[in-house]
Protein backbone atom coordinates (compact mmCIF):
# COMPACT_ATOMS: atom_id res chain seq x y z
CA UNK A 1 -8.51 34.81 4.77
CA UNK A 2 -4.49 35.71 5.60
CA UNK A 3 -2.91 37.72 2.95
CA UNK A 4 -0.86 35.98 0.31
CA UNK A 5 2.71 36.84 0.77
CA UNK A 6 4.88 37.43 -1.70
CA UNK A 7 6.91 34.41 -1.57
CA UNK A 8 4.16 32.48 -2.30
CA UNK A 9 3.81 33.73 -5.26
CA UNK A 10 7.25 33.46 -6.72
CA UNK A 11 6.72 29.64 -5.34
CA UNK A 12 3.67 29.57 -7.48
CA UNK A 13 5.63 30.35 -10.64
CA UNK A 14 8.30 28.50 -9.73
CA UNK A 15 5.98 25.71 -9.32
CA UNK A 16 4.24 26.67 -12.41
CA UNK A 17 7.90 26.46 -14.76
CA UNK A 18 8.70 23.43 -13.19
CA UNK A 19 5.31 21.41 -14.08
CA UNK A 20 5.52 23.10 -17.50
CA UNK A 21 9.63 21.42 -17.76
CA UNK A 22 7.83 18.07 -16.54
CA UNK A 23 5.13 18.15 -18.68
CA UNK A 24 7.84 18.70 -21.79
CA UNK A 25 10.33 16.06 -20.47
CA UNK A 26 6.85 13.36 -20.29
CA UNK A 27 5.97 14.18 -23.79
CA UNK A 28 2.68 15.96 -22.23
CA UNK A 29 1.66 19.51 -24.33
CA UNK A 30 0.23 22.24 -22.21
CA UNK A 31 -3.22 21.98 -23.57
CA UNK A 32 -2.85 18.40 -21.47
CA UNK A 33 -3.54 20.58 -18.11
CA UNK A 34 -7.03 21.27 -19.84
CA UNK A 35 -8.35 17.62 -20.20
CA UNK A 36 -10.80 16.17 -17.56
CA UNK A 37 -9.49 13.15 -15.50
CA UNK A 38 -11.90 11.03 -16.70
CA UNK A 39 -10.31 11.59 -20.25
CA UNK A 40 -7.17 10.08 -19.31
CA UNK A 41 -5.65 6.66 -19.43
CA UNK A 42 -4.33 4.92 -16.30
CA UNK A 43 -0.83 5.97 -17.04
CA UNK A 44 -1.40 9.75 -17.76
CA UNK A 45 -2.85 9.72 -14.06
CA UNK A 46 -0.13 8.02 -12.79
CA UNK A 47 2.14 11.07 -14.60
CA UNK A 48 -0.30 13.63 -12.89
CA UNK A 49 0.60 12.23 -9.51
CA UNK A 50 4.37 11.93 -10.72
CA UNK A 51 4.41 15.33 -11.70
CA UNK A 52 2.22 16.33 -8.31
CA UNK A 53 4.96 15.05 -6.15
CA UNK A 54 7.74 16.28 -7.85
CA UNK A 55 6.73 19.83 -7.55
CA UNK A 56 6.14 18.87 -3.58
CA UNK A 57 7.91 20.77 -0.84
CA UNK A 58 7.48 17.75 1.16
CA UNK A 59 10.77 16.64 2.91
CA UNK A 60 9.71 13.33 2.91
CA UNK A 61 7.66 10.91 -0.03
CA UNK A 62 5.45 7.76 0.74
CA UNK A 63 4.99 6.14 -2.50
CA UNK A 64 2.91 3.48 -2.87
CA UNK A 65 3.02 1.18 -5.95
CA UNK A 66 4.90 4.37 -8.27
CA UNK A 67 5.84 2.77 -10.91
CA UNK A 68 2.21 0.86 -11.80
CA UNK A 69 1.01 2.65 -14.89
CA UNK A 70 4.39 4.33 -16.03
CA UNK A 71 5.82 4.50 -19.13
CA UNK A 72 9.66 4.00 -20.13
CA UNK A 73 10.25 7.77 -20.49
CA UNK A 74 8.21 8.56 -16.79
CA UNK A 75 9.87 5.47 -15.33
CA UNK A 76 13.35 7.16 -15.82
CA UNK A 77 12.41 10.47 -14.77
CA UNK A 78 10.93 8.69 -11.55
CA UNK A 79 14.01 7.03 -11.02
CA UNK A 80 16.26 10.52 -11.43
CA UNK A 81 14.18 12.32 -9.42
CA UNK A 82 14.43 9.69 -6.50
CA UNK A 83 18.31 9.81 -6.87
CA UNK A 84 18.73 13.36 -7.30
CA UNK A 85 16.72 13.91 -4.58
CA UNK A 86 18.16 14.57 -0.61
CA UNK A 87 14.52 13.84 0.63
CA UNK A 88 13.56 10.62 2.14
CA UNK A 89 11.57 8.08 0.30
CA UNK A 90 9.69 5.21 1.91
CA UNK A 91 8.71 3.26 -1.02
CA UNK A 92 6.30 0.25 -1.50
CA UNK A 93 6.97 -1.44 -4.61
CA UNK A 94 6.43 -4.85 -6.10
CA UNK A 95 9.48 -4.12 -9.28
CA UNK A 96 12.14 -5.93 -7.94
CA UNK A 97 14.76 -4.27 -11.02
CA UNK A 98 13.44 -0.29 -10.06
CA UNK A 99 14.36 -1.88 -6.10
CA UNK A 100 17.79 -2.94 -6.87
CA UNK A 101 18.59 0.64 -8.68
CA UNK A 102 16.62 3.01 -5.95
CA UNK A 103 16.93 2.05 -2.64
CA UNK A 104 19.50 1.72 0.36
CA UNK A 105 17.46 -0.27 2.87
CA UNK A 106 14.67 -3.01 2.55
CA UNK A 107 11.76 -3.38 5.63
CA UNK A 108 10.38 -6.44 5.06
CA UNK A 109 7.24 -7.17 6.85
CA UNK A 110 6.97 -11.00 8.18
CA UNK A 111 4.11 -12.59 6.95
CA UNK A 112 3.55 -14.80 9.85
CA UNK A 113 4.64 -12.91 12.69
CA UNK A 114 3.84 -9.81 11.21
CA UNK A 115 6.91 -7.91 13.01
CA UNK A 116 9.57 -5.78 10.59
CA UNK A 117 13.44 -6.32 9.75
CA UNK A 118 15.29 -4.07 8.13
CA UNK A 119 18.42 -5.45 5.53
CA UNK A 120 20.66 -3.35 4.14
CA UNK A 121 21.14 -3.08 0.29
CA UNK A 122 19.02 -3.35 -2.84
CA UNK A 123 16.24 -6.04 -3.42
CA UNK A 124 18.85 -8.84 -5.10
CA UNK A 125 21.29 -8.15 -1.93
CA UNK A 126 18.00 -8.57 0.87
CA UNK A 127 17.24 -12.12 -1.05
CA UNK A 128 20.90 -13.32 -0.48
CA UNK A 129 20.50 -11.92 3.37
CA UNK A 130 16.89 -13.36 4.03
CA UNK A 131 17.89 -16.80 2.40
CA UNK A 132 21.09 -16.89 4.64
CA UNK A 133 18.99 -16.17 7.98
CA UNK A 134 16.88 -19.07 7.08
CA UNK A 135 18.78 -21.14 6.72
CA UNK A 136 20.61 -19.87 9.69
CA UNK A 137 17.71 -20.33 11.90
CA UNK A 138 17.07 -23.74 10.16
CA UNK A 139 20.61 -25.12 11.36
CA UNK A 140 20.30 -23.53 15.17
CA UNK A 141 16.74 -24.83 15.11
CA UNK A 142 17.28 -28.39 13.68
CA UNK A 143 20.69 -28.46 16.07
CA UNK A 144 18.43 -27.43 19.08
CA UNK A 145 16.15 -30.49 18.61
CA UNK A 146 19.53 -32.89 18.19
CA UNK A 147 20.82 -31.81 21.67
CA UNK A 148 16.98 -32.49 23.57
CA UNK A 149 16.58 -35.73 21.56
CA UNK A 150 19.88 -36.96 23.17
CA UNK A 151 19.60 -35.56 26.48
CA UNK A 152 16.61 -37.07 26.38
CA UNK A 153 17.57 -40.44 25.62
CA UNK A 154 20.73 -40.01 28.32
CA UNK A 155 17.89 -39.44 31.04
CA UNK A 156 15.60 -42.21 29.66
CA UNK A 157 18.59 -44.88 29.22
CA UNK A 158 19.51 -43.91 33.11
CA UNK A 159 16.03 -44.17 34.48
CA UNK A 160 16.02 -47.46 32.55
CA UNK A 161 19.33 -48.55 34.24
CA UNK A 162 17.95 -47.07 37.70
CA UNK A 163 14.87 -49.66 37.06
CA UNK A 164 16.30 -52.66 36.39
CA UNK A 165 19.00 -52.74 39.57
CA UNK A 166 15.63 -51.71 41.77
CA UNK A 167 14.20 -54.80 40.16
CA UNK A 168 17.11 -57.06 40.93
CA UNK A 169 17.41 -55.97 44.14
CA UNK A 170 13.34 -56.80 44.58
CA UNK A 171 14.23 -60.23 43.07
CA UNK A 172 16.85 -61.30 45.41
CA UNK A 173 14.80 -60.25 48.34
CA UNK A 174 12.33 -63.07 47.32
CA UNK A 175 15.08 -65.62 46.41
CA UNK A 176 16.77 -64.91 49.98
CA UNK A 177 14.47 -67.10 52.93
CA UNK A 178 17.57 -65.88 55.24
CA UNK A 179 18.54 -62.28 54.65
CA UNK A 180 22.44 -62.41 55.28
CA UNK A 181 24.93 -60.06 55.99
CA UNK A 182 26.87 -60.49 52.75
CA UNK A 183 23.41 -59.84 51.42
CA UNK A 184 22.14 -56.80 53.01
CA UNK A 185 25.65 -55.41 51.82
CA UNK A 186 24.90 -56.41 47.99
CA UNK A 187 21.56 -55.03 47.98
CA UNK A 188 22.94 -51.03 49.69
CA UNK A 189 25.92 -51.28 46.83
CA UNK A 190 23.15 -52.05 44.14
CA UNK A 191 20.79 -49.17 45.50
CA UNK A 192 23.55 -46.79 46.18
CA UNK A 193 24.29 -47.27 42.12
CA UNK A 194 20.71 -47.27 41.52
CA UNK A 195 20.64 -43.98 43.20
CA UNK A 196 23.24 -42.42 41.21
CA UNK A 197 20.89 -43.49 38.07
CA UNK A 198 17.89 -42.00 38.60
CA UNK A 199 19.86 -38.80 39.81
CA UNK A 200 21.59 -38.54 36.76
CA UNK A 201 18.26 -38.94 34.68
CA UNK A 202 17.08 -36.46 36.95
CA UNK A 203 19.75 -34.00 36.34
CA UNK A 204 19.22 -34.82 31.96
CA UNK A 205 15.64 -33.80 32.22
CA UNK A 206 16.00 -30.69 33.83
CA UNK A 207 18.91 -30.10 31.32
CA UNK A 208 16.17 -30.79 28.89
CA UNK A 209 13.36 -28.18 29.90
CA UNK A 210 16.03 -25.69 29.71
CA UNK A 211 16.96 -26.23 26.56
CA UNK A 212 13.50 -26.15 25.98
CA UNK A 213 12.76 -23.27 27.82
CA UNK A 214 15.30 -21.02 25.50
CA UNK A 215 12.21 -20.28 23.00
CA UNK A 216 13.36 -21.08 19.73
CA UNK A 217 10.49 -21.29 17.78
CA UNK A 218 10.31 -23.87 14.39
CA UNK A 219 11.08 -21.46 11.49
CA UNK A 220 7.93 -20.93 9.33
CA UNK A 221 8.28 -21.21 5.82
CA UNK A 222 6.02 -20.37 2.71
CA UNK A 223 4.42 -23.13 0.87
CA UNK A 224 5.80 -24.28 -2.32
CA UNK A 225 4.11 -22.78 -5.51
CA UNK A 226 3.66 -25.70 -7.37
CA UNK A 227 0.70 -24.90 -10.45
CA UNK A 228 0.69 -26.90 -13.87
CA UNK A 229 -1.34 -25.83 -16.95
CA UNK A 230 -2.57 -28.53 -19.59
CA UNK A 231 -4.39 -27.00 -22.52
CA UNK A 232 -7.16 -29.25 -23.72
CA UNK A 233 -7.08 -28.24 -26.96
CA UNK A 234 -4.31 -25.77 -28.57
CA UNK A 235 -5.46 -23.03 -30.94
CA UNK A 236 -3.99 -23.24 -34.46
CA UNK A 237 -0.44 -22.26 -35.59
CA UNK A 238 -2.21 -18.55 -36.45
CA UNK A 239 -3.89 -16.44 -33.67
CA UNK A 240 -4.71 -13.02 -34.46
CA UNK A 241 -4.06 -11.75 -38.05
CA UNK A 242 -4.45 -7.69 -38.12
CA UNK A 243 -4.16 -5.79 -41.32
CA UNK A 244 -4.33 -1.71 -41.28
CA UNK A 245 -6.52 -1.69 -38.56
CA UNK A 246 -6.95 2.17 -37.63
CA UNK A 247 -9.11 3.69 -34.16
CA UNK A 248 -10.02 7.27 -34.11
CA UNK A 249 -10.84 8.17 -30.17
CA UNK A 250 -11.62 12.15 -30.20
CA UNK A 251 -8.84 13.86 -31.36
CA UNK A 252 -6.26 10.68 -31.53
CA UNK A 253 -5.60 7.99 -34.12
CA UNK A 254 -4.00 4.93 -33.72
CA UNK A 255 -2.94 3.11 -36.49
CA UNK A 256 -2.62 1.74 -39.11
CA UNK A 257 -1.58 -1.22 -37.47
CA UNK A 258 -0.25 -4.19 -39.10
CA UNK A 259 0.47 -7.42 -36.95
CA UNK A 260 0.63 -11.29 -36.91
CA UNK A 261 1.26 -13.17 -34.03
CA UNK A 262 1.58 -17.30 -34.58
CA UNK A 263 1.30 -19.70 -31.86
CA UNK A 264 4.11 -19.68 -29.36
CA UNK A 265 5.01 -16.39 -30.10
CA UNK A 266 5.38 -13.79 -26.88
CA UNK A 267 5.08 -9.97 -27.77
CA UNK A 268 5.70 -7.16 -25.62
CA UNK A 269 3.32 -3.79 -26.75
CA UNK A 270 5.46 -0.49 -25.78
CA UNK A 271 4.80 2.92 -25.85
CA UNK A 272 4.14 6.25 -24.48
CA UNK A 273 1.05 6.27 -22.06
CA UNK A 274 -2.18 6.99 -24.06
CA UNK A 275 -1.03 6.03 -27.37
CA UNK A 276 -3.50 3.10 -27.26
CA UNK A 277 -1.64 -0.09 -26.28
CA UNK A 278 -4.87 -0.83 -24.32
CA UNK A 279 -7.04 -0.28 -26.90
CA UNK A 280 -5.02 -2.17 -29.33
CA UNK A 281 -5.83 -5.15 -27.10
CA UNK A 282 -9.28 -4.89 -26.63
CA UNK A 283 -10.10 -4.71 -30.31
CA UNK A 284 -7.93 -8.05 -30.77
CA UNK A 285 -10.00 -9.40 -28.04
CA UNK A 286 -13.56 -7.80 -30.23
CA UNK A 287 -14.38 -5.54 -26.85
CA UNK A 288 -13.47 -2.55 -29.30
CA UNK A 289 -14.59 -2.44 -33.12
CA UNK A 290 -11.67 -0.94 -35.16
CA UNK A 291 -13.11 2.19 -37.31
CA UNK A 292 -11.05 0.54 -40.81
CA UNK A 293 -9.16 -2.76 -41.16
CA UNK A 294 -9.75 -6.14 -40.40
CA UNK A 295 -8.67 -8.17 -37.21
CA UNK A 296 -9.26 -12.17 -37.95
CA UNK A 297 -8.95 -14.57 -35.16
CA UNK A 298 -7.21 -18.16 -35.30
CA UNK A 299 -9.79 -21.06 -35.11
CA UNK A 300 -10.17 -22.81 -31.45
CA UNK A 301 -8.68 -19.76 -29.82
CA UNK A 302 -9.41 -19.14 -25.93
CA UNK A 303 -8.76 -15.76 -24.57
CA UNK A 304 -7.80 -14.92 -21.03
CA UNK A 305 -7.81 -10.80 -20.10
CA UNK A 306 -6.00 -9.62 -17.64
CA UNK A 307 -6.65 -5.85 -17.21
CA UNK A 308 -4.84 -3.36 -15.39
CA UNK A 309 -7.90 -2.28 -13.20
CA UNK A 310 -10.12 -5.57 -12.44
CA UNK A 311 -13.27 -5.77 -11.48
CA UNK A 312 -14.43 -8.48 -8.76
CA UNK A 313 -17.69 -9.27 -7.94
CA UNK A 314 -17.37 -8.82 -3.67
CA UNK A 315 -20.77 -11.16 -3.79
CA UNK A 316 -18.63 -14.11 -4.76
CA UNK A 317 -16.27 -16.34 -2.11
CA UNK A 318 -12.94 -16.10 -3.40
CA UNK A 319 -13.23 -19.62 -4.87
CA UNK A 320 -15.95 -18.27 -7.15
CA UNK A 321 -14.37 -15.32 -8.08
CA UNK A 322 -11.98 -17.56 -10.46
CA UNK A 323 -13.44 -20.60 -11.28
CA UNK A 324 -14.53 -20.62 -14.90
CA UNK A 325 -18.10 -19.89 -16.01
């Protein structure tokens, strides 16, 4: 093994202080480094990979999804960090707010033809682009078709015209028994004009399959979302009543919780990660028995979960992965 040099080591403790500064600043004690993984909830994992790539010498971060998991608190310190920083950060994110504040430059990745643009600006600044090229595209594309269509009708109204002076000249060739001078003469006028016809349809159709030929290509767009919900039977005006409900898990209490939520109402749970928001909600949901207090449920109530790491069954089609039991 190569010796250790000496500047690794004042990196170490330089790495060491600053993980200690995080930890602080994320409300995380020291006897946090000492827990097993498995003893963590999803957002103290997501601060151990925060706090992993802060202390990085990388000169440039791929982060995927950063902010799932985060707290207020880790959220801002992410967002600091990023604008602090001179590195470069290629981000994939779904937060459309923590977009708008971070970065310079949007890729966006085209669904159908699966190539990349790049727009300048925040997320809110890339929808007002995007929507403009559309639309764009829409008008050059829509314009495009105008100009064939009437080309097109030029060249078939000429052939049309070239047609029926063919077929008067046929017709006075039967009605003549005696072809005449002053006829021969009508009938070379009439197919000199015909002539001109059918070269100017000619000349509209070929004007046609070049337009054609340019490539434009009908703008896809994505299919309206259109859903509705109808609730067969509403739940009473009372949903979950929960008096000084209290959950000891190892060293960590959570409670006593107090809390009444009526029908209608839409609450947001906040808090540091591992407090127990989570487990606040699956004890109102009876997944988790509270250790003291009582939790009482409204009367036709029908609960829908929606946890932060699902489970699928991959032996199901997709169809049956949702459809009610």
């Amino acid at each position: 093994f190569p010796t250790r040099r000496s500047s690794d080591l004042i990196d170490e403790k330089i790495i060491i202080e600053n993980s200690k500064t995080l930890l602080h600043q994320l409300n995380l004690s020291e006897d946090f480094l000492s827990r097993e993984m498995n003893e963590l909830s999803g957002g103290e994992k997501s601060k151990i990979g925060f706090i992993k790539m802060t202390i990085s010498l990388a000169s440039v971060f791929l982060l995927d999804e950063p902010t799932n998991n985060l707290d207020l608190p880790a959220l801002e310190i992410l967002e600091n960090f990023i604008k602090k920083s001179n590195k470069a950060f290629l981000i994939i994110s779904h937060d459309r707010e923590f977009l708008d504040r971070i970065v310079g430059k949007i890729i966006e990745i085209d669904e159908f033809t699966r190539s990349a643009r790049i727009y300048d600006g925040g997320y809110s600044n890339y929808l007002k682009i995007r929507e403009a090229r559309i639309e764009k595209e829409w008008g050059e594309y829509e314009d495009k078709q105008l100009k064939m269509k009437r080309l097109a009708d030029a060249a078939q109204s000429r052939g049309r015209d070239a047609e029926k002076i063919e077929k008067v000249i046929r017709d006075k060739r039967k009605q003549s028994s005696k072809v005449t001078e002053r006829a021969v003469g009508c009938n070379t006028g009439l197919r000199a004009i015909a002539g001109k016809a059918s070269k100017q349809a000619k000349v509209l159709r070929r004007r046609v399959e070049r337009v054609d030929e340019e490539g434009q290509e009908k703008p896809k767009s994505r299919l309206p979302l259109k859903l509705s919900f109808e609730m067969s039977e509403r739940s009473g005006d009372k949903v979950f009543e929960v008096k000084n409900v209290i959950k000891n898990i190892g060293n960590a209490k959570i409670g006593p919780i107090d809390l009444s939520v009526r029908y209608g109402d839409r609450i947001l749970i906040v808090g540091p990660n591992g407090v127990g928001k989570t487990t606040h909600v699956t004890m109102l949901l009876g997944q988790m028995n509270p250790d003291s207090g009582t939790i009482e449920a409204g009367c036709c109530l029908q609960s829908c979960y929606f946890p932060k790491y699902r489970q699928l069954d991959n032996n199901l089609t997709v169809l049956e992965q949702y459809m009610p039991n």
